[in-house]
C-alpha atoms as a PDB file:
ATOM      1  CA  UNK A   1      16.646 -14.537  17.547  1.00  0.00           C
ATOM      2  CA  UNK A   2      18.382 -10.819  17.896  1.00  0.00           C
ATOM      3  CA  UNK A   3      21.239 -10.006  16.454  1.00  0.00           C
ATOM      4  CA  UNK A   4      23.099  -6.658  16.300  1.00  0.00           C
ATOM      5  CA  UNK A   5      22.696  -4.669  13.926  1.00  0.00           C
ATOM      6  CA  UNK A   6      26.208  -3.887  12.998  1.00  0.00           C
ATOM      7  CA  UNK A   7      28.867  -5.456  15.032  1.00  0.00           C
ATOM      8  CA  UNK A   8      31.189  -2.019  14.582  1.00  0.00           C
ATOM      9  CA  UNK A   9      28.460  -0.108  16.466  1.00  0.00           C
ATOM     10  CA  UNK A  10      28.873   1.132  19.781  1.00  0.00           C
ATOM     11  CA  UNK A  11      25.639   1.398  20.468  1.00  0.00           C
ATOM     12  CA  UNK A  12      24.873  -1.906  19.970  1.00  0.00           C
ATOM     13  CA  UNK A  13      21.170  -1.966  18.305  1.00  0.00           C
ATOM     14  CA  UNK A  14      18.865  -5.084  18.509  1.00  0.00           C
ATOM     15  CA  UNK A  15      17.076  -5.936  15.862  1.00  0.00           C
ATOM     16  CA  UNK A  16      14.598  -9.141  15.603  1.00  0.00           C
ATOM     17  CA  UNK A  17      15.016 -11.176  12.193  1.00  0.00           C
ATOM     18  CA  UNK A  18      13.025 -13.162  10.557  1.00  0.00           C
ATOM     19  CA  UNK A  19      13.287 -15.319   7.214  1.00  0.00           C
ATOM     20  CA  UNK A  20      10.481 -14.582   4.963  1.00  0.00           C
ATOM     21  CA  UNK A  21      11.841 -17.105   2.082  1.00  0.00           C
ATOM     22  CA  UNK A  22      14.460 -19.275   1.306  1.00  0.00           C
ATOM     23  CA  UNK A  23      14.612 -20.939  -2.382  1.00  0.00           C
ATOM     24  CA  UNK A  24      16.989 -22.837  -4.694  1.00  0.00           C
ATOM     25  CA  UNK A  25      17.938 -21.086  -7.495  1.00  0.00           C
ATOM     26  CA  UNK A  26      20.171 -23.242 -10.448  1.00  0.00           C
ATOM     27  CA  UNK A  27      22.400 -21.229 -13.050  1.00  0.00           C
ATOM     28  CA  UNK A  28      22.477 -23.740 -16.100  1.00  0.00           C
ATOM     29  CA  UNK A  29      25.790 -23.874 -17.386  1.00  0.00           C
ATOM     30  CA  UNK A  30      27.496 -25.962 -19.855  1.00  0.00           C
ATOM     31  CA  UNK A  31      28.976 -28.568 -17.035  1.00  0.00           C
ATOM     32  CA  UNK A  32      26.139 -28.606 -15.526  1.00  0.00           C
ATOM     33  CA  UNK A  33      23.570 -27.146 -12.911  1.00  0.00           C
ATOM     34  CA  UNK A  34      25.196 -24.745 -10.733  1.00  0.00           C
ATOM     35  CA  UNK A  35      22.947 -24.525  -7.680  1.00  0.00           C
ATOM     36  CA  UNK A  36      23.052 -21.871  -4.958  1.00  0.00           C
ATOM     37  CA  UNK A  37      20.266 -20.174  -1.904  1.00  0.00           C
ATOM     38  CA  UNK A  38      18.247 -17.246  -2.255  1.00  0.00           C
ATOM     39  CA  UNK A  39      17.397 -15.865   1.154  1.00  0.00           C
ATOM     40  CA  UNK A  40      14.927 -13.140   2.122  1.00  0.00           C
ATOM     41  CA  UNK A  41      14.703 -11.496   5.287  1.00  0.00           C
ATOM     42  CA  UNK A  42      13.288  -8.841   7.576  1.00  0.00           C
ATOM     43  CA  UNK A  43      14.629  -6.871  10.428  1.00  0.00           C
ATOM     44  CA  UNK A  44      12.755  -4.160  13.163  1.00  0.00           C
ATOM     45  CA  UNK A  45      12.766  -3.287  16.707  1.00  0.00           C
ATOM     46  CA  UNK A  46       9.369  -3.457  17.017  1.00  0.00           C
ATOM     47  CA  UNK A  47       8.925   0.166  17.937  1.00  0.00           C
ATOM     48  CA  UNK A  48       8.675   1.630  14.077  1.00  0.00           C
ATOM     49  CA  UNK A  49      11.894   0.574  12.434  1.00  0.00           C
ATOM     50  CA  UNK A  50      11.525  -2.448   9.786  1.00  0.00           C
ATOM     51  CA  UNK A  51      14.002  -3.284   6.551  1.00  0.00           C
ATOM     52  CA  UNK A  52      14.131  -5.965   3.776  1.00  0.00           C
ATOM     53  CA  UNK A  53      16.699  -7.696   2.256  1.00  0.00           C
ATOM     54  CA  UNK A  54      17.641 -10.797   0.240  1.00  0.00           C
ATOM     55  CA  UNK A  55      20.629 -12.319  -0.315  1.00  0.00           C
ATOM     56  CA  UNK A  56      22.265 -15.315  -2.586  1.00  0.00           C
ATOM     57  CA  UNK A  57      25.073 -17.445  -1.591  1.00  0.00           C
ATOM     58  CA  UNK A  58      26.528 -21.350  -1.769  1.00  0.00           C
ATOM     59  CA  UNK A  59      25.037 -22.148   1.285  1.00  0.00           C
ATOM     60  CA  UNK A  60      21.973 -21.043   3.113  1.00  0.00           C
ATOM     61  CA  UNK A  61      23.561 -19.988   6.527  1.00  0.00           C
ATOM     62  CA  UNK A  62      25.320 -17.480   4.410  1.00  0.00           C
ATOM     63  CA  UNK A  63      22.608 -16.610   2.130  1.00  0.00           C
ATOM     64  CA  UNK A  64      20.969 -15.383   5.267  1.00  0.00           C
ATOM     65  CA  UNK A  65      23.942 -13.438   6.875  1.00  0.00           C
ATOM     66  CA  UNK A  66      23.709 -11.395   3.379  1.00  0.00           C
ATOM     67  CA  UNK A  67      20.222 -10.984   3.682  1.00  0.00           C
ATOM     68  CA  UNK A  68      20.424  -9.272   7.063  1.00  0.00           C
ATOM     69  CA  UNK A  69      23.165  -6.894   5.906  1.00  0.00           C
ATOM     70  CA  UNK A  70      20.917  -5.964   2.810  1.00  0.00           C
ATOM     71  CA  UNK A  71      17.862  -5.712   5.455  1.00  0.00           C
ATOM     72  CA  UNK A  72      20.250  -3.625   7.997  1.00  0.00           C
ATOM     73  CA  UNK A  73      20.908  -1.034   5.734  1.00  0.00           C
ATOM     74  CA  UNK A  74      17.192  -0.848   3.914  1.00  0.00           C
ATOM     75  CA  UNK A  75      15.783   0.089   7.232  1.00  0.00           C
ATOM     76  CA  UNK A  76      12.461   2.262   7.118  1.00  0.00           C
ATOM     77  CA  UNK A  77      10.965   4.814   9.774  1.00  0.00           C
ATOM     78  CA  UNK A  78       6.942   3.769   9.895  1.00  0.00           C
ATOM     79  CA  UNK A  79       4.207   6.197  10.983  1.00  0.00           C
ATOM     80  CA  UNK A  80       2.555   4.535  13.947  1.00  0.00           C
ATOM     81  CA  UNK A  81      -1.037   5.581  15.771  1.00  0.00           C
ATOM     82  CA  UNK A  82      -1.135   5.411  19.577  1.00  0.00           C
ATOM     83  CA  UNK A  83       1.730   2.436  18.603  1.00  0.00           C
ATOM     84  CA  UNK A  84      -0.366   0.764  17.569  1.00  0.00           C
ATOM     85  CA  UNK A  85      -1.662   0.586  14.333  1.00  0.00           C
ATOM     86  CA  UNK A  86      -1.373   2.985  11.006  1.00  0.00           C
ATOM     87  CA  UNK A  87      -2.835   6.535  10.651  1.00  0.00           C
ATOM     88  CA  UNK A  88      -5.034   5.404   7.254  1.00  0.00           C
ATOM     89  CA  UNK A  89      -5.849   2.905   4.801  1.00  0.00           C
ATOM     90  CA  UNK A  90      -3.195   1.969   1.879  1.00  0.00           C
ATOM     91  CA  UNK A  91      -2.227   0.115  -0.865  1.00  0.00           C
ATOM     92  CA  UNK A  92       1.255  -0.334  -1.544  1.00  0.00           C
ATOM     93  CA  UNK A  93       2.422  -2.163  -4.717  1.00  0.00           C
ATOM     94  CA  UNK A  94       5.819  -3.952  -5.926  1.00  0.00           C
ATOM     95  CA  UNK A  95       5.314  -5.848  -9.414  1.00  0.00           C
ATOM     96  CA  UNK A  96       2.238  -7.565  -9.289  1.00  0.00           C
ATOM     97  CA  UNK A  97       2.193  -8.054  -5.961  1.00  0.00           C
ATOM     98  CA  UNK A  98      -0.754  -5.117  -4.210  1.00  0.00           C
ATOM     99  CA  UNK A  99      -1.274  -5.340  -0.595  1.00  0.00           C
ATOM    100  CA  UNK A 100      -4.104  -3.350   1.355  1.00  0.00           C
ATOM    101  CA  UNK A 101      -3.722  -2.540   4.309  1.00  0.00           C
ATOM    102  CA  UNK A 102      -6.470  -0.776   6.952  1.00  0.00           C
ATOM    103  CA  UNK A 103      -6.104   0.213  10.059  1.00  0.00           C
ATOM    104  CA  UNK A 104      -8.097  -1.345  13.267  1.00  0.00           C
ATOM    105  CA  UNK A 105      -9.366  -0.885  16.528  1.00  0.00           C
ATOM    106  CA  UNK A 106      -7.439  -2.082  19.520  1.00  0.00           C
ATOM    107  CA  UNK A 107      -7.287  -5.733  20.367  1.00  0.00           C
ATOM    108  CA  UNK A 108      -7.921  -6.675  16.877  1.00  0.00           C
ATOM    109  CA  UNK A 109      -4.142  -7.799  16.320  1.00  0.00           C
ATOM    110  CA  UNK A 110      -2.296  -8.645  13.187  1.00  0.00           C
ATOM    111  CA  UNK A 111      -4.766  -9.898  10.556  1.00  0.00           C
ATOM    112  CA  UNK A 112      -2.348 -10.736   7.569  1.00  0.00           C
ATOM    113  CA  UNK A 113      -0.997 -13.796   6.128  1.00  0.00           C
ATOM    114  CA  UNK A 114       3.176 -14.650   5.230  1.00  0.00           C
ATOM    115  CA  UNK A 115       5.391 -12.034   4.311  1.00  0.00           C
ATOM    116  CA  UNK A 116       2.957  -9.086   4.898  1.00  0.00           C
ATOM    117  CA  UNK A 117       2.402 -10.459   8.941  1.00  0.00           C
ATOM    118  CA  UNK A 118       6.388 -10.829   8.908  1.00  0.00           C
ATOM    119  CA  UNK A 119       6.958  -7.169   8.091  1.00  0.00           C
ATOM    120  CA  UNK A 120       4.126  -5.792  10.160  1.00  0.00           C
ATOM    121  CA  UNK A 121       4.753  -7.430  13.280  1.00  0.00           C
ATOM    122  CA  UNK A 122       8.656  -6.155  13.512  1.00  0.00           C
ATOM    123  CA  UNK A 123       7.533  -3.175  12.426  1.00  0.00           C
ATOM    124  CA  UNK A 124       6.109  -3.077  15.816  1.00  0.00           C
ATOM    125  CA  UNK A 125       2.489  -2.453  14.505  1.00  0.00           C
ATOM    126  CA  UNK A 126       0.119  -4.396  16.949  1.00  0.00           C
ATOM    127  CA  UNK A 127      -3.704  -3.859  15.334  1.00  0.00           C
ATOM    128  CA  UNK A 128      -4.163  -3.768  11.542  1.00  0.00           C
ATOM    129  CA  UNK A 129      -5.836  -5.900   8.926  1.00  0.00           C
ATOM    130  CA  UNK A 130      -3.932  -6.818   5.461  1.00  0.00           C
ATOM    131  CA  UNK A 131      -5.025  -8.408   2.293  1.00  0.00           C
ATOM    132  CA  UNK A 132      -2.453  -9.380  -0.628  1.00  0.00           C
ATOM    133  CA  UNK A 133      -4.331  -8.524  -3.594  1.00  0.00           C
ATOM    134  CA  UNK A 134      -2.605  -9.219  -6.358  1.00  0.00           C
ATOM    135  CA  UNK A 135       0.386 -11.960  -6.861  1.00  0.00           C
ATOM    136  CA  UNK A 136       1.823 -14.084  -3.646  1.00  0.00           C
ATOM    137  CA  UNK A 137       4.986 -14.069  -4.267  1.00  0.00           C
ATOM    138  CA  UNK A 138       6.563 -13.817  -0.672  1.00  0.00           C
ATOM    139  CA  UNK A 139       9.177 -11.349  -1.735  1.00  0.00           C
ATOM    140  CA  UNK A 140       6.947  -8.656  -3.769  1.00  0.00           C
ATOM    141  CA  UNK A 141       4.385  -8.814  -1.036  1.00  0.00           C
ATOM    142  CA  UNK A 142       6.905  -8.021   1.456  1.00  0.00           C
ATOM    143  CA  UNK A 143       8.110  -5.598  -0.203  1.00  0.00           C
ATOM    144  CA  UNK A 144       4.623  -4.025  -1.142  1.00  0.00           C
ATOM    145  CA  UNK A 145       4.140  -4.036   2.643  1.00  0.00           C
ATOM    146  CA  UNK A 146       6.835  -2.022   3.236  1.00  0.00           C
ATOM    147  CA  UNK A 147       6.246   0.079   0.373  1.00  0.00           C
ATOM    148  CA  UNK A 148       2.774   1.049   2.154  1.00  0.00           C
ATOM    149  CA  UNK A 149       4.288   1.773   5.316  1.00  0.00           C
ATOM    150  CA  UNK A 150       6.815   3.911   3.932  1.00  0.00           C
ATOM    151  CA  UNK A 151       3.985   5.957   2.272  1.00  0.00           C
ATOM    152  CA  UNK A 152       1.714   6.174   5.282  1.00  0.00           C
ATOM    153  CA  UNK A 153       1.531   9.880   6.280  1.00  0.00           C
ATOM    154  CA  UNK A 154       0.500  10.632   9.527  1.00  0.00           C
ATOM    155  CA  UNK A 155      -2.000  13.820  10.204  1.00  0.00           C
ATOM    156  CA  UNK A 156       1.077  15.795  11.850  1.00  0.00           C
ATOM    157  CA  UNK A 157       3.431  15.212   9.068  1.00  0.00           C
ATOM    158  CA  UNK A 158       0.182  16.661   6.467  1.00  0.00           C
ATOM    159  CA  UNK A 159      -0.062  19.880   8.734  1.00  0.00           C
ATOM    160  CA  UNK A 160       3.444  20.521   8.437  1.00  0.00           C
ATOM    161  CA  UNK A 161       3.418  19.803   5.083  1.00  0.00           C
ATOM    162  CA  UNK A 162       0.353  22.348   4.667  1.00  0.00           C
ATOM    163  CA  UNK A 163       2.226  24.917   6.786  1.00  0.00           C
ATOM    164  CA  UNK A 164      -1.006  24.647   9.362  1.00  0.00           C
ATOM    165  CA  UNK A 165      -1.717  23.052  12.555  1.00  0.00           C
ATOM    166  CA  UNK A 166      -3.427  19.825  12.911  1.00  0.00           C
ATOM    167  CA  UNK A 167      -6.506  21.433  14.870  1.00  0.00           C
ATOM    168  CA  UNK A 168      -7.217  23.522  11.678  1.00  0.00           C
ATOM    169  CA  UNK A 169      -7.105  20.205   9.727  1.00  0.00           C
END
């Protein structure tokens, strides 16, 4: 399930999607229950690039279309080790939602549950282990994920930042 990632785009990016949710929300209104689809989703190539997005509509086909135009343009760059796995361990955090992540030696694989394994694995990251920590709420967990990789800093990126080279690290 690729799609492109923007239809106007010459270059014509694929981008693996999957849903991470999809609920039923109701606006109570004085006729009645007006009921419509929630949809969240994530997008990455699998080499470093991941994004979220959600998305409400009438119907769910649609709900998800939005979703993947949110996701599309919330895309993230993620520090990767050896492509592989991440350069330390984290905690990233999105309301109550707190997801650890470590990283692990090769041929451990992805050891995370729901929306924390969706965002990992299309963020191309192949060895890591991930524990949701504080609420499961598939969205904010997602989104914690994310936040984590987003924050990851890799020992290049802390030399430069130090004005020295990594060997003097």
């Amino acid at each position: 399930m690729a799609r492109q990632e923007n239809s106007k785009n010459p270059k014509k990016k694929l981008l693996d999607e999957k849903v991470i949710n999809i609920s039923r929300v109701t606006k109570v209104t004085k006729g009645g229950r007006h009921f419509r689809f929630s949809a969240a989703m994530v997008v990455g190539n699998g080499k470093g690039l991941v994004g979220i997005g959600t998305g409400k509509a009438n119907e769910v086909p649609e709900a998800i279309a939005k979703g993947l135009e949110a996701a599309n343009k919330n895309l993230v760059k993620v520090a990767l080790v050896e492509n592989r796995t991440i350069p330390h361990e984290i905690i990233g955090t999105c309301g109550r939602a707190r997801v650890l992540l470590k990283p692990a030696p090769k041929g451990t694989g992805i050891i995370a549950g729901g929306a924390a394994r969706a965002v990992l694995e299309l963020a191309g990251i192949k060895d890591i282990v991930a524990k949701s920590l504080g609420s499961n709420t598939k969205v904010n967990v997602a989104k914690a994920t994310l936040e984590a990789l987003k924050n990851e800093r890799t020992a290049e990126m802390i030399a430069e930042l130090r004005g020295k080279k990594v060997e003097e690290l």
